[in-house]
N, C-alpha and C. Protein backbone atom coordinates (compact mmCIF):
# COMPACT_ATOMS: atom_id res chain seq x y z
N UNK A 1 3.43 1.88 -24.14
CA UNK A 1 2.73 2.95 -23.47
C UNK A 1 3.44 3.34 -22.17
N UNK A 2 4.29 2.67 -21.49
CA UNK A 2 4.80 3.16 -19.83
C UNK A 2 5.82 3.76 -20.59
N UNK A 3 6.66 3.30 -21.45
CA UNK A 3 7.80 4.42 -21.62
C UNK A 3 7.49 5.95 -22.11
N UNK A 4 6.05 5.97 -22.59
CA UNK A 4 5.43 7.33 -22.67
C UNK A 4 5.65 7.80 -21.33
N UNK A 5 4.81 7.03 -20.79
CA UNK A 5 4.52 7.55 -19.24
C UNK A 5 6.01 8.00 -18.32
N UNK A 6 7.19 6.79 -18.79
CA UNK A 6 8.07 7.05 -18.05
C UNK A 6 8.79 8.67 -18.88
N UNK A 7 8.96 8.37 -19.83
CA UNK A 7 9.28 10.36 -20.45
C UNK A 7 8.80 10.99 -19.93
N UNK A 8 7.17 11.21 -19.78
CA UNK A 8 6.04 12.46 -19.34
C UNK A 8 6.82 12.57 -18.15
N UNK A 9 7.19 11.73 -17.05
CA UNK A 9 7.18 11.70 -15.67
C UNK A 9 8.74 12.24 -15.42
N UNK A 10 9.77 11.92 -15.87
CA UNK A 10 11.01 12.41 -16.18
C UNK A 10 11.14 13.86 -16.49
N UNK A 11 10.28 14.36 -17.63
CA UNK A 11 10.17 15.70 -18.60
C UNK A 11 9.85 16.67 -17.61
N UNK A 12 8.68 16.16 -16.36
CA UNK A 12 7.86 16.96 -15.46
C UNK A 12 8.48 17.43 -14.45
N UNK A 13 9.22 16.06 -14.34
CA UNK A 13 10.25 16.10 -13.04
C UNK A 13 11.44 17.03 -12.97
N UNK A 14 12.01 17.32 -14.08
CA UNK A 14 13.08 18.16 -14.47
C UNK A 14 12.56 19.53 -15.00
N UNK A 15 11.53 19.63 -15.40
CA UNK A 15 10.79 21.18 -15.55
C UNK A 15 10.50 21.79 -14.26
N UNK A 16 10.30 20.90 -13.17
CA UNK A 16 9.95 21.20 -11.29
C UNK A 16 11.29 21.29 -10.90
N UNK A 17 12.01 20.52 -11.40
CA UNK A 17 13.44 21.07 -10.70
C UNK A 17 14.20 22.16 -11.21
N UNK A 18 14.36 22.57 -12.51
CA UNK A 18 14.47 23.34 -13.02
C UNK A 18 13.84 25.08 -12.67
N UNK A 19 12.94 25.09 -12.24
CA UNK A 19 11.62 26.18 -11.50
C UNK A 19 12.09 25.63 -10.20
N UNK A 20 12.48 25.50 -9.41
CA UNK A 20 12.82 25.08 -8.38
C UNK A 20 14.37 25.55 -8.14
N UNK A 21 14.85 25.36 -8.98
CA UNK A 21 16.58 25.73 -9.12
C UNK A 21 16.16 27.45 -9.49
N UNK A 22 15.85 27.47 -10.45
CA UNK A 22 15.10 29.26 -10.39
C UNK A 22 14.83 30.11 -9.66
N UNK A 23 14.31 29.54 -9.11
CA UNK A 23 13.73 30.41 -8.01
C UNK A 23 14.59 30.54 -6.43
N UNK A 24 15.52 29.53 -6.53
CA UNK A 24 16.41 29.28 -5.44
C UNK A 24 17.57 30.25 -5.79
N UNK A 25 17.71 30.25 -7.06
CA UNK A 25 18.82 31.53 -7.31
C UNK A 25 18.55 32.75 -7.45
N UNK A 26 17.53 33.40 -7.73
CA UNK A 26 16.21 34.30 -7.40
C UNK A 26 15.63 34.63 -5.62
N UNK A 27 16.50 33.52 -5.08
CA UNK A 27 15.85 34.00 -3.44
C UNK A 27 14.45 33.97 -3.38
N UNK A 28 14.24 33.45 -3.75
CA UNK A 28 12.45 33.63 -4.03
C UNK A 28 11.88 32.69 -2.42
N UNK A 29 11.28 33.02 -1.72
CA UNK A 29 10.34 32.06 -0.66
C UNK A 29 9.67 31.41 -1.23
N UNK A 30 9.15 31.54 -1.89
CA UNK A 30 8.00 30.93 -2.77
C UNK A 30 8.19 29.52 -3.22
N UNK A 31 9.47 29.77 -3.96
CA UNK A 31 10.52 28.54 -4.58
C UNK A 31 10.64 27.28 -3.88
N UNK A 32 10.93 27.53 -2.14
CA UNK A 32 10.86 26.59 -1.51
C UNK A 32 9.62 26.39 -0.75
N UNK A 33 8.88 27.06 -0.30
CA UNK A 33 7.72 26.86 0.27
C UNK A 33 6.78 26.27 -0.67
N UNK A 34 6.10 26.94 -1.58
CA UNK A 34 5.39 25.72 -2.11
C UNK A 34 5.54 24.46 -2.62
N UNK A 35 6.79 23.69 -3.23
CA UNK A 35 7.08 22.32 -2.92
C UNK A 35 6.92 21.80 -2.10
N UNK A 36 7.65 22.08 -0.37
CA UNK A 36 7.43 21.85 0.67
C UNK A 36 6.15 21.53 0.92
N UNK A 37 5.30 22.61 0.93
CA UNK A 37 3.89 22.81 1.21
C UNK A 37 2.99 21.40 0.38
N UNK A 38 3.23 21.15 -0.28
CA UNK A 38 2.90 19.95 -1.55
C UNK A 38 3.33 18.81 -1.39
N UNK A 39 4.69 18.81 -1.35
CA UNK A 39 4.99 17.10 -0.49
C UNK A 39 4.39 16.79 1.16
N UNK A 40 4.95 17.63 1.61
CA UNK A 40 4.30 17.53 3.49
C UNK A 40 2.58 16.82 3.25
N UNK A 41 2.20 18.23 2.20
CA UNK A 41 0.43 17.76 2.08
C UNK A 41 -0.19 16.68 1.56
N UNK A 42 1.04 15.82 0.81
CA UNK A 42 0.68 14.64 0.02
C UNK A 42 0.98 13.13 1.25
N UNK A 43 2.13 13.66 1.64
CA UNK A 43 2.88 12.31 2.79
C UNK A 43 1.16 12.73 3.89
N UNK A 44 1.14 13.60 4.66
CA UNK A 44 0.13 13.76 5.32
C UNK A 44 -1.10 12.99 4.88
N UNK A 45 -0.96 13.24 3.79
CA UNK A 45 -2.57 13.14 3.60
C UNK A 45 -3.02 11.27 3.14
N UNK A 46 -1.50 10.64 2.78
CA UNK A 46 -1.47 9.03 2.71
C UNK A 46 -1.68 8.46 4.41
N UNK A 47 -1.10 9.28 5.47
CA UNK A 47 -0.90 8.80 6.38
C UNK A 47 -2.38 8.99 7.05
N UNK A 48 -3.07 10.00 6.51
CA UNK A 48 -4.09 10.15 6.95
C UNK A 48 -5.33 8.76 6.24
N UNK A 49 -4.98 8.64 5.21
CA UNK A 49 -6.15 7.63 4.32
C UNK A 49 -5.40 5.99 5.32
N UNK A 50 -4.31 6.34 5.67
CA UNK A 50 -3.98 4.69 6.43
C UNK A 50 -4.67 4.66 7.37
N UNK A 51 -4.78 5.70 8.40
CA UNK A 51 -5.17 5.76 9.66
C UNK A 51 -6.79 5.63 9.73
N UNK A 52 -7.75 6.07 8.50
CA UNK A 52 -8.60 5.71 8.38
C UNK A 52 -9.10 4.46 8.11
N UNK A 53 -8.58 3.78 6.84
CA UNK A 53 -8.40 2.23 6.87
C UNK A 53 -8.35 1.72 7.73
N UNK A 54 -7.38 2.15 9.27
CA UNK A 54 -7.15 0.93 9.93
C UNK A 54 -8.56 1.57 10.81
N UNK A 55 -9.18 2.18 11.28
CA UNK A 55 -9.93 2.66 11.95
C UNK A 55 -11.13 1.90 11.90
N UNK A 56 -11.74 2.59 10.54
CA UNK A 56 -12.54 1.76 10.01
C UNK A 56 -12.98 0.37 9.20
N UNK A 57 -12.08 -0.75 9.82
CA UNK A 57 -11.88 -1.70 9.35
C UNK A 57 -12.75 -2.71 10.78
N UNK A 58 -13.54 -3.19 10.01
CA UNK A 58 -14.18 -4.05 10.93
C UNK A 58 -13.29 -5.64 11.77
N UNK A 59 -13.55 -5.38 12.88
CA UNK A 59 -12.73 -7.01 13.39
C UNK A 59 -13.13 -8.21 12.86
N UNK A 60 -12.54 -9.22 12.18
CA UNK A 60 -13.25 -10.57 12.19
C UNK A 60 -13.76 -11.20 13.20
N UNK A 61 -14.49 -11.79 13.13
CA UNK A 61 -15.21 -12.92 14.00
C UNK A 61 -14.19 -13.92 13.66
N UNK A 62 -13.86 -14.48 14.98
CA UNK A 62 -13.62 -15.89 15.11
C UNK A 62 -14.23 -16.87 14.69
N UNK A 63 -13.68 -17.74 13.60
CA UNK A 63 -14.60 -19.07 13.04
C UNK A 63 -14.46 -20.09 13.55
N UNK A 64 -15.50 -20.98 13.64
CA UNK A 64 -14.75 -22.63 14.30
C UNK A 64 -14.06 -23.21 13.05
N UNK A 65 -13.08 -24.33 13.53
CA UNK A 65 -12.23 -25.33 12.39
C UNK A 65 -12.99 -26.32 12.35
N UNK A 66 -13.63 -26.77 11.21
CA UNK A 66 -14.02 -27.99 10.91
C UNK A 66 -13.16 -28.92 11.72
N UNK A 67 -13.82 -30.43 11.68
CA UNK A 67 -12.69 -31.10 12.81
C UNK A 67 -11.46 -31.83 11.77
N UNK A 68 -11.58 -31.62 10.04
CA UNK A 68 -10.71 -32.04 9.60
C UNK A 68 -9.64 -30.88 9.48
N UNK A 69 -9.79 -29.84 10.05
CA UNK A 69 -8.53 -29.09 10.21
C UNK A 69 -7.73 -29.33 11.14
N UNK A 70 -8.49 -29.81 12.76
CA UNK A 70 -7.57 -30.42 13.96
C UNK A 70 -7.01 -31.59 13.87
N UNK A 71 -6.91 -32.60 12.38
CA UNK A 71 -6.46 -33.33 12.16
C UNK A 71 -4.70 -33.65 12.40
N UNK A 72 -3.95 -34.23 13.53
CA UNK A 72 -2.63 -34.65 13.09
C UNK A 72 -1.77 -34.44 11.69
N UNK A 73 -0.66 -34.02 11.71
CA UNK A 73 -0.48 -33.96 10.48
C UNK A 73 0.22 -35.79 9.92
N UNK A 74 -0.20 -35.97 8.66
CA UNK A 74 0.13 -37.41 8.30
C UNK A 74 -0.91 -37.97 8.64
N UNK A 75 -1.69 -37.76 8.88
CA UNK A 75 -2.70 -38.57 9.45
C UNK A 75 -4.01 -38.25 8.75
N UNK A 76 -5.07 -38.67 7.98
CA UNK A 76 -6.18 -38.41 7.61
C UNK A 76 -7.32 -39.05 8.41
N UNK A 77 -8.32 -37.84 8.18
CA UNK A 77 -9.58 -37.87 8.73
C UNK A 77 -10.01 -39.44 8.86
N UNK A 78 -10.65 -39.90 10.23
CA UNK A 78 -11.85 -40.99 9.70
C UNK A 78 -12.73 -40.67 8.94
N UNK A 79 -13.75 -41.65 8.02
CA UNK A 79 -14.58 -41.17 7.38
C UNK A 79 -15.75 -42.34 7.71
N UNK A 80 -17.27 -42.25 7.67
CA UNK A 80 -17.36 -43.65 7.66
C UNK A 80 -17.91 -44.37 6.78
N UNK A 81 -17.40 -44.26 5.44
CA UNK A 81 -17.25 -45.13 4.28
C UNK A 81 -15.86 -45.60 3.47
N UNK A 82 -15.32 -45.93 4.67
CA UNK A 82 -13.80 -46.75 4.82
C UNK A 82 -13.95 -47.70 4.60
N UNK A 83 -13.23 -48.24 3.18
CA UNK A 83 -13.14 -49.77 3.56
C UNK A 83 -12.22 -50.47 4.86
N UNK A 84 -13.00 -51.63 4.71
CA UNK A 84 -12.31 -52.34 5.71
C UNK A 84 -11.13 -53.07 5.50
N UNK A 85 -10.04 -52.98 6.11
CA UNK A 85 -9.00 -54.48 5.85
C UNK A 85 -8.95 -55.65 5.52
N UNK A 86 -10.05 -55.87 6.23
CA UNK A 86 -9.85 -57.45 6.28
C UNK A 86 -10.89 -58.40 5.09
């Protein structure tokens, strides 16, 4: 199924460039302005959905560390159902 997808996307791409090359030899304004007009509006409009994300993104709260996270490293927790040594 993606190599469908990758043809469709190829086929589309070269029919826009193609109408694009057209119209550039045609002098046409059009030719270049509305691509333009379409990418600018697409990059814009990602930069715009980031800027919202970061906006509206709530701060975390600071959590406490259990005290077996301030643990030494190599070193494990006391517990107090340790056996004994001796």
């Amino acid at each position: 199924m993606s190599r469908l997808y990758g043809v469709i996307i190829c086929g589309t791409a070269l029919a826009i460039a193609a109408g694009l090359l057209e119209g550039v030899r045609r002098r046409s304004y059009w030719a270049l302005a509305i691509p333009l007009l379409v990418g600018s509006l697409g990059v814009l409009s990602v930069a715009f959905w980031i800027g919202w994300a970061l906006a509206m993104t709530r701060p975390q709260e600071a959590t406490p560390q259990p005290d077996s996270a301030r643990t030494p490293v190599g070193r494990r927790p006391r517990s107090a159902k340790q056996p004994s040594a001796s």
